[in-house]
Each structure stands twice: as C-alpha cells, then as structure tokens.
Protein backbone atom coordinates (compact mmCIF):
# COMPACT_ATOMS: atom_id res chain seq x y z
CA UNK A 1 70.30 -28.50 -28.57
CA UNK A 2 71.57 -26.28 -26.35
CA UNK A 3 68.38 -24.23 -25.84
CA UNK A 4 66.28 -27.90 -25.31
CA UNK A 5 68.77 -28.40 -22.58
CA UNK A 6 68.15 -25.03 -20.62
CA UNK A 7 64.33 -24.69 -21.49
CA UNK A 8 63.30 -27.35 -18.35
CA UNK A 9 65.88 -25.05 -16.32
CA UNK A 10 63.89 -22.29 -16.97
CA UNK A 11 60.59 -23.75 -16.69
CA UNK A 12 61.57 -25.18 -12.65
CA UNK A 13 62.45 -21.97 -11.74
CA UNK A 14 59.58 -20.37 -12.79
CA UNK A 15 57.23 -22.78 -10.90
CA UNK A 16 59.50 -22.61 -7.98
CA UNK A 17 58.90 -18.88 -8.02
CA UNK A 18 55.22 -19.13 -8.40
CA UNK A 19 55.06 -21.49 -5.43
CA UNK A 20 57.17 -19.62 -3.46
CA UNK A 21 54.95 -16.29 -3.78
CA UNK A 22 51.70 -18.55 -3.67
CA UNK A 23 52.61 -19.70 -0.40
CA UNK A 24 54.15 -16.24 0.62
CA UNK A 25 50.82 -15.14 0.32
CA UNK A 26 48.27 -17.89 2.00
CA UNK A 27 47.13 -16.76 5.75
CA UNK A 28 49.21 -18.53 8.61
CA UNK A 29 48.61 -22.45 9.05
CA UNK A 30 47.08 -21.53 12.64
CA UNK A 31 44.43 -19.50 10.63
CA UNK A 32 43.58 -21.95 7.94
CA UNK A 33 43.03 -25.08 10.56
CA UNK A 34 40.65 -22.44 12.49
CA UNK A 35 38.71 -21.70 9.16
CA UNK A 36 38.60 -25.64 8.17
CA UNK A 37 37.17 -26.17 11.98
CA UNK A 38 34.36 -24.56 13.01
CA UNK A 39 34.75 -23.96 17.02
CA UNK A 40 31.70 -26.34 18.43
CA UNK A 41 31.30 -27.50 21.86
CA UNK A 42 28.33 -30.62 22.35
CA UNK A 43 26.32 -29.27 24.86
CA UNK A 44 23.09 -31.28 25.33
CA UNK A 45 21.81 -35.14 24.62
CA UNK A 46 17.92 -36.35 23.76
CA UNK A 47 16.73 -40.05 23.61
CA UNK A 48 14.22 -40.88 21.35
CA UNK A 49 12.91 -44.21 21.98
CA UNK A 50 10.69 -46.15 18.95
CA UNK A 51 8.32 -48.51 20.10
CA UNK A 52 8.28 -51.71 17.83
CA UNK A 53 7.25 -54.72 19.66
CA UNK A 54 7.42 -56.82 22.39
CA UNK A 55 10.96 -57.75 20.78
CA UNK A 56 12.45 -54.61 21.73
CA UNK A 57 12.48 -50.88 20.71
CA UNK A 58 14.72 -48.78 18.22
CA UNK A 59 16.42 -46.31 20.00
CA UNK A 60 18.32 -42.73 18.51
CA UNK A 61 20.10 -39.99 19.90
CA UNK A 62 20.85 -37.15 18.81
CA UNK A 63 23.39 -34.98 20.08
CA UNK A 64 23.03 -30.77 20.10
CA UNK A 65 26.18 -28.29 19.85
CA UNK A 66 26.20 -24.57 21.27
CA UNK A 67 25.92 -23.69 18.00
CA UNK A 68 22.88 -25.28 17.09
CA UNK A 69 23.86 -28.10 14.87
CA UNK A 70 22.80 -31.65 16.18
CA UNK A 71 23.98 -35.12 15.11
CA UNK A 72 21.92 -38.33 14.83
CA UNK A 73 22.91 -42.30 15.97
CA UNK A 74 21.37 -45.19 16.94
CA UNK A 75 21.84 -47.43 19.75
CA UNK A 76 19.35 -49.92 18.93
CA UNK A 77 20.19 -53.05 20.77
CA UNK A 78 16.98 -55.59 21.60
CA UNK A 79 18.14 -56.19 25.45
CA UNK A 80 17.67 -55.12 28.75
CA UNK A 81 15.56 -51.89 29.45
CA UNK A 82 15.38 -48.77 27.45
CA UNK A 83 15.89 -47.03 30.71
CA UNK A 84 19.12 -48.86 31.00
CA UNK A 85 19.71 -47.76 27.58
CA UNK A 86 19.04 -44.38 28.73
CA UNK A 87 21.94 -44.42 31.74
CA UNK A 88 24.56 -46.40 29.19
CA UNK A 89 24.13 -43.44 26.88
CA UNK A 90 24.24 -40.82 29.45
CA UNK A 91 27.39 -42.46 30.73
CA UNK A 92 29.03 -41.87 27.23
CA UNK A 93 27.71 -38.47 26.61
CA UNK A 94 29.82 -37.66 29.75
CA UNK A 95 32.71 -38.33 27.88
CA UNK A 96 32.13 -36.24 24.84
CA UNK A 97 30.12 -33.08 27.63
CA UNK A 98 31.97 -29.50 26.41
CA UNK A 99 34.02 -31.39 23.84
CA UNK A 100 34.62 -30.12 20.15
CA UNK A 101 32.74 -33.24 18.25
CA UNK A 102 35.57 -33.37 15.64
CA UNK A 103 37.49 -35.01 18.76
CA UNK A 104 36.07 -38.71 17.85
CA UNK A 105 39.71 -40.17 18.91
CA UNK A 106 39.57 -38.53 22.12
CA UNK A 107 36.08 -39.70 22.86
CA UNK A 108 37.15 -43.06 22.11
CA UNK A 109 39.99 -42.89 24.16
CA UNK A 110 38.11 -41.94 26.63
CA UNK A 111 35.13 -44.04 26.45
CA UNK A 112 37.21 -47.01 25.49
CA UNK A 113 37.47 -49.02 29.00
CA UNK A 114 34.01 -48.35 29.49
CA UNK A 115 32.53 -49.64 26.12
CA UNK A 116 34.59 -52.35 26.75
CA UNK A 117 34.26 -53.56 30.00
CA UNK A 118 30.17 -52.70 30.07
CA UNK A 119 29.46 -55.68 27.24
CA UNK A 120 26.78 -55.26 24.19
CA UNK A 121 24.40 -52.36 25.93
CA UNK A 122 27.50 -50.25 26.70
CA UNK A 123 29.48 -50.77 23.29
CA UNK A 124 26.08 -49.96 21.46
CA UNK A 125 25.70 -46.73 23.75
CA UNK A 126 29.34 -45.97 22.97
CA UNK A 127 29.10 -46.70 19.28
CA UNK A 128 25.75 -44.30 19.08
CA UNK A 129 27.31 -41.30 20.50
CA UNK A 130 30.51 -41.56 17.67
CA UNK A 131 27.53 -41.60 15.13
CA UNK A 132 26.23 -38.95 16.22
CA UNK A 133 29.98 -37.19 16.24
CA UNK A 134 30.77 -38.17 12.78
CA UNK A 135 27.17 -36.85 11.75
CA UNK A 136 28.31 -33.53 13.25
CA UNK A 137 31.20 -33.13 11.83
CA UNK A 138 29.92 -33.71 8.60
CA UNK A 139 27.48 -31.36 9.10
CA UNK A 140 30.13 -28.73 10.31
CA UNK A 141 32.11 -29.25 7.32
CA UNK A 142 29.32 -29.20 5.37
CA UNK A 143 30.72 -32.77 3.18
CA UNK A 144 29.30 -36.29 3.79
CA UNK A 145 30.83 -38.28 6.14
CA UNK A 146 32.28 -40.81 3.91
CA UNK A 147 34.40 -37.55 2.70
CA UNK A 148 35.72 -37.95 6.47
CA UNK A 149 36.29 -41.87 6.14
CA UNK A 150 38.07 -41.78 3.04
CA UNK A 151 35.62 -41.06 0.39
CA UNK A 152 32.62 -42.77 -1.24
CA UNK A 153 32.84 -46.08 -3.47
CA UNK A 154 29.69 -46.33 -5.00
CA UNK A 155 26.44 -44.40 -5.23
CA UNK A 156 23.63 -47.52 -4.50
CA UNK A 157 23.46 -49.91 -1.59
CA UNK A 158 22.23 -52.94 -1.32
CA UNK A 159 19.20 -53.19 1.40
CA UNK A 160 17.40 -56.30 2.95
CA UNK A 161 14.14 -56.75 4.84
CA UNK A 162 14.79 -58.10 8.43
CA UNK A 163 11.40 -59.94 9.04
CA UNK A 164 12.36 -61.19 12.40
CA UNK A 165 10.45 -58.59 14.15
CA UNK A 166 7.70 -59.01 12.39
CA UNK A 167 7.81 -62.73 12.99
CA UNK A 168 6.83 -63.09 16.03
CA UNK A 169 4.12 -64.77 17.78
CA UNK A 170 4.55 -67.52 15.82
CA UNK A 171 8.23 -68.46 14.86
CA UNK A 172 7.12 -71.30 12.51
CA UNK A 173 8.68 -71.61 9.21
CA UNK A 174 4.87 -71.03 7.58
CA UNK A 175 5.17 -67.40 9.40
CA UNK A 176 8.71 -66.85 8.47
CA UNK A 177 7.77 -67.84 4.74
CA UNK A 178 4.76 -65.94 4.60
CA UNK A 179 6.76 -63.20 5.85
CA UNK A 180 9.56 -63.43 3.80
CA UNK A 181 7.22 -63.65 0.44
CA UNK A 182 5.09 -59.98 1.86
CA UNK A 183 9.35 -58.34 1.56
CA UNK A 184 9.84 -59.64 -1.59
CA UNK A 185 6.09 -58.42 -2.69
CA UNK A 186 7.32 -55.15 -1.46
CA UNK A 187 10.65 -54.92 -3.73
CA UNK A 188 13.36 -56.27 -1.20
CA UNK A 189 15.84 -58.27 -3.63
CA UNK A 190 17.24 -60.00 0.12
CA UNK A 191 15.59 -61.24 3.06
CA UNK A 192 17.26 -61.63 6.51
CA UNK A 193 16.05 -63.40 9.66
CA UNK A 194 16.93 -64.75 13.37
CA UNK A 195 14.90 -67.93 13.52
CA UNK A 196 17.59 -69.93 16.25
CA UNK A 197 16.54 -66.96 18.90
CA UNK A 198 15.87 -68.50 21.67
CA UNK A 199 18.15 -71.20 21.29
CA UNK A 200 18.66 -73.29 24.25
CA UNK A 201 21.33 -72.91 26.42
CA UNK A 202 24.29 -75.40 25.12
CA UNK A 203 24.27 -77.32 28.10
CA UNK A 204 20.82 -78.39 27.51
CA UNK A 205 20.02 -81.94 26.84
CA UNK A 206 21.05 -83.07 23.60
CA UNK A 207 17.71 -83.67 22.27
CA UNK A 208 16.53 -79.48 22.49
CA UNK A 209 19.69 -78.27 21.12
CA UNK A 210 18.94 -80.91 17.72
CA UNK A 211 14.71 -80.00 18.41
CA UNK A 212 15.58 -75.93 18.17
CA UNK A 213 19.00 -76.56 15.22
CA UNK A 214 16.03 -78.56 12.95
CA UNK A 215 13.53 -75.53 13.50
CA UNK A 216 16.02 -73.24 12.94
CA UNK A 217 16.90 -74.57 9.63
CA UNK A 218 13.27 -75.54 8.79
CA UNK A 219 12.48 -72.28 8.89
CA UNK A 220 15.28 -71.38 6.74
CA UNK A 221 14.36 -74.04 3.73
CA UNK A 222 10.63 -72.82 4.34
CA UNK A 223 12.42 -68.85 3.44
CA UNK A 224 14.08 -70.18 0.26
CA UNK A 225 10.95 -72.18 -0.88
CA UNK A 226 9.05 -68.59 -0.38
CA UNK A 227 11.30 -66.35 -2.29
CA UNK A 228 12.76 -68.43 -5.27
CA UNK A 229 16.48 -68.87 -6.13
CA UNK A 230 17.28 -65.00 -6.85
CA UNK A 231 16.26 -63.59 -4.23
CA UNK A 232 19.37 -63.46 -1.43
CA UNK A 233 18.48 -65.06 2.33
CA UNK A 234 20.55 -63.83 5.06
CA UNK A 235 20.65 -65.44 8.65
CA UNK A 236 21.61 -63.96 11.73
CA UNK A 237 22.52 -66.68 14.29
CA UNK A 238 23.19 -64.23 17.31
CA UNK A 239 26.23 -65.70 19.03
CA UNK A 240 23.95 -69.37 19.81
CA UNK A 241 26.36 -71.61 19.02
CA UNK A 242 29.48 -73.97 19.72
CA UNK A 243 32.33 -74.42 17.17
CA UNK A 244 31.33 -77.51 16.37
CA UNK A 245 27.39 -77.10 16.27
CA UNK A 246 27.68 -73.68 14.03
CA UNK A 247 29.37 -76.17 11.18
CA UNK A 248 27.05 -78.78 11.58
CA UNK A 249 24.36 -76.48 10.92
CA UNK A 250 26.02 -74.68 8.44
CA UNK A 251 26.84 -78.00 6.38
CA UNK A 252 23.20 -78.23 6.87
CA UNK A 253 22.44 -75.14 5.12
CA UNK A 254 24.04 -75.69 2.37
CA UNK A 255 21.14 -76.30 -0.14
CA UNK A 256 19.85 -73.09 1.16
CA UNK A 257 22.37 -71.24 -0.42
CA UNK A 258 22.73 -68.45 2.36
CA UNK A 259 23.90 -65.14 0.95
CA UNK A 260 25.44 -65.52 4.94
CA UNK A 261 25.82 -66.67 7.89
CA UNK A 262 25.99 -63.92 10.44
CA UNK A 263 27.56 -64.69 13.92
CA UNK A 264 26.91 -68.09 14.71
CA UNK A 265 29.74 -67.73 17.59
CA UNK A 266 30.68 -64.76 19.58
CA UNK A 267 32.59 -61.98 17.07
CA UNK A 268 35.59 -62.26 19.94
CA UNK A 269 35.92 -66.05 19.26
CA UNK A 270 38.39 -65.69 16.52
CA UNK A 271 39.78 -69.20 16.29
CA UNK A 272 36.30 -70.36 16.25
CA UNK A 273 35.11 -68.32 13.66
CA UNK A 274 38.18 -68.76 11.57
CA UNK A 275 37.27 -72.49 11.93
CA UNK A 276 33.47 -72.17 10.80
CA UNK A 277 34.82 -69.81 7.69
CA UNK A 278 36.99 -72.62 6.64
C-alpha cells in the first residue's frame, strides 16, 4: 500500500520536470508569434468587374501583399454603378493601405462608421475587402480559413441555382418555371428566385401592391409545379415589404412549401422580423 500511495508522487514530479525543461528549452514567446506570423504589408488593390446582364454585374477584388500573396472577395451587389463600386472599395482599401492583413479587427474598427453610415454599396465594399483579408491570412498560414473561424463542420455544402438573373425579360411564372426546370435538369437539388423585384413602392394604391403580391406568388406556385415536391424552392423577397404584407404573403405561401423566406423586411427591422418568424 504504501508504494501505491507514493507511485502518483513520483509520477507528478517527473512530468513536472519534463515540462519544466520542455519549456526551458522552446525559443522566447516574441520569437514564436514572429514565426506563426509572417510579416505582410497589403500594398495594392485590382477590380475585376463580370459582366452578367442588364441586372447588374459580379464584381471581385483581390487584394496583393509586398510579398506577393493576394487575397480574393466579392462585392457583388446589383445597384448603382460599378464605378461607384469602384470608389466604395477604394475607400475601404484605404483603411487596410500598409496594414499587416492578419489585422481584420483593426480594419473593422476602422472601416466600421463608414460601412455603416454608407448603406448596402458601402457595407458590401467593406465586407469584400475582409474577404479578401481572411483569404490572405489563410494563405499566409498556409490552413483554410475555417481553421481561422473555428474549424470546419462538415466536408459538403449544400448549393442552389439562383435563376433570377437569368429570368429576365420576361418575369412571368412560365419563364421562372421553365427556368427553374433547365437547374434542376442540370443537377441543382434547390432553386432560388426574386420574383417580387420591382415591387411597388408601399404607398402605392392598394390595387398594385395585391396586382405585383399575386405575381409574385404565381410565379412561386408556377416554381413548385416545375420542380416536384423534393426539390427545395428558396425566395428572396429583398426588403419589399411591410410587417403586415410579408405575413399575408407568407400565409399565402404556405402550400408552396418554401425551404425560405429570405428578407421580406429590412434585416435591421428586428421586431418586424421577429413578428413574420412567429
């Protein structure tokens, strides 16, 4: 008994010894941060500007280093110009100009009032150039960015086929369907679509908002009818709404069996969306 009660004695004081000289022997903390960090400075900014149609362009940037590595985002954002894309972005890259890109907090802090106070063109320009940070860093590290974010959760994603774009001279729900059948043709297992842009203003008459809500949702049924129950159908309702009208509709949609219902109000109306999710 008496050598079972000194054996874990021994067995700590080994390990403390071992960790002791382990750590003894490791370079100074200053040393190992510099080795974990690569020293980069973002130099330089190119916009590359994809022309799609008379909906509006994709637009990427990617951001270079003095070192040579360059990181990729988008700031895709279907308003306005792509010039005034252009002078959002270069706004943004002045806060991040000589910086080390592992310095994303900074940049936001920096960026912040801007993104904030310059509505959807100058949050998208903000939100391109931390892409194109994270993508650096990654690269720098050489590990994928959800390493940086915490870690990865699963190895497949789910992907849809917006076929807004591509309906588009005539929003009908025969072109949406015949759309929506040419994704699923292709493989897409979800289908995702916009068909209440354009939406009057919601101090129209009375009779347009209920003429574009029925075309909307016609459009909609006419999706469902094309794809068959399995496939998922997605709607994004780009901020057109009231309170009140976005659970009308949505009551409306029920037989449609929406996989969701993407931003019928304004993502800053909280109460109102809380409202709708009820």
């Amino acid at each position: 008994p008496g050598r079972r009660d000194r054996a874990p004695d021994v067995v700590v004081y080994h390990r403390l010894m071992l960790r002791r000289g382990f750590l003894a022997g490791l370079p100074p903390a200053g040393f190992l941060r510099a080795m974990a960090r690569p020293q980069l400075k973002v130099t330089g900014l190119e916009v590359f500007v994809v022309k799609v149609n008379v909906r509006g362009n994709w637009v990427f940037v990617r951001l270079r280093t003095d070192k040579g590595l360059t990181g990729l985002g988008e700031a895709s954002h279907g308003m306005g110009t792509d010039d005034s894309m252009r002078a959002a972005l270069a706004e943004c890259f002045e806060y991040v100009r000589g910086q080390s890109p592992f310095d994303v907090e900074a940049y936001r802090t920096r960026g912040w009032e801007f993104a904030a106070r310059g509505g959807r063109r100058a949050a998208t320009a903000f939100s391109a150039i931390e892409q194109a940070l994270w993508d650096l860093t990654g690269k720098a590290l050489d590990v994928p960015v959800y390493d940086l974010l915490g870690g990865k959760l699963r190895d497949d994603l789910e992907v849809y086929a917006n076929v807004n774009r591509a309906t588009n001279d005539a929003r009908t729900p025969e072109a949406f369907a015949a759309n929506a059948r040419l994704a699923v043709a292709a493989g897409f297992r979800a289908v995702k679509s916009a068909p209440f842009d354009g939406f009057p203003n919601l101090k129209a008459p009375e009779t347009e908002i209920r003429k574009a809500a029925d075309l909307g949702i016609a459009c909609l049924e006419a999706i469902r009818r094309a794809v068959g129950p399995e496939v998922k159908v997605l709607v994004d309702c780009h901020s057109r709404f009231s309170r009140e009208l976005a659970i009308d509709i949505a009551r409306r949609l029920e037989p449609v069996n929406l996989y969701w219902y993407e931003e019928p109000v304004a993502p800053a109306q909280l109460e109102d969306n809380a409202a709708i999710h009820k």
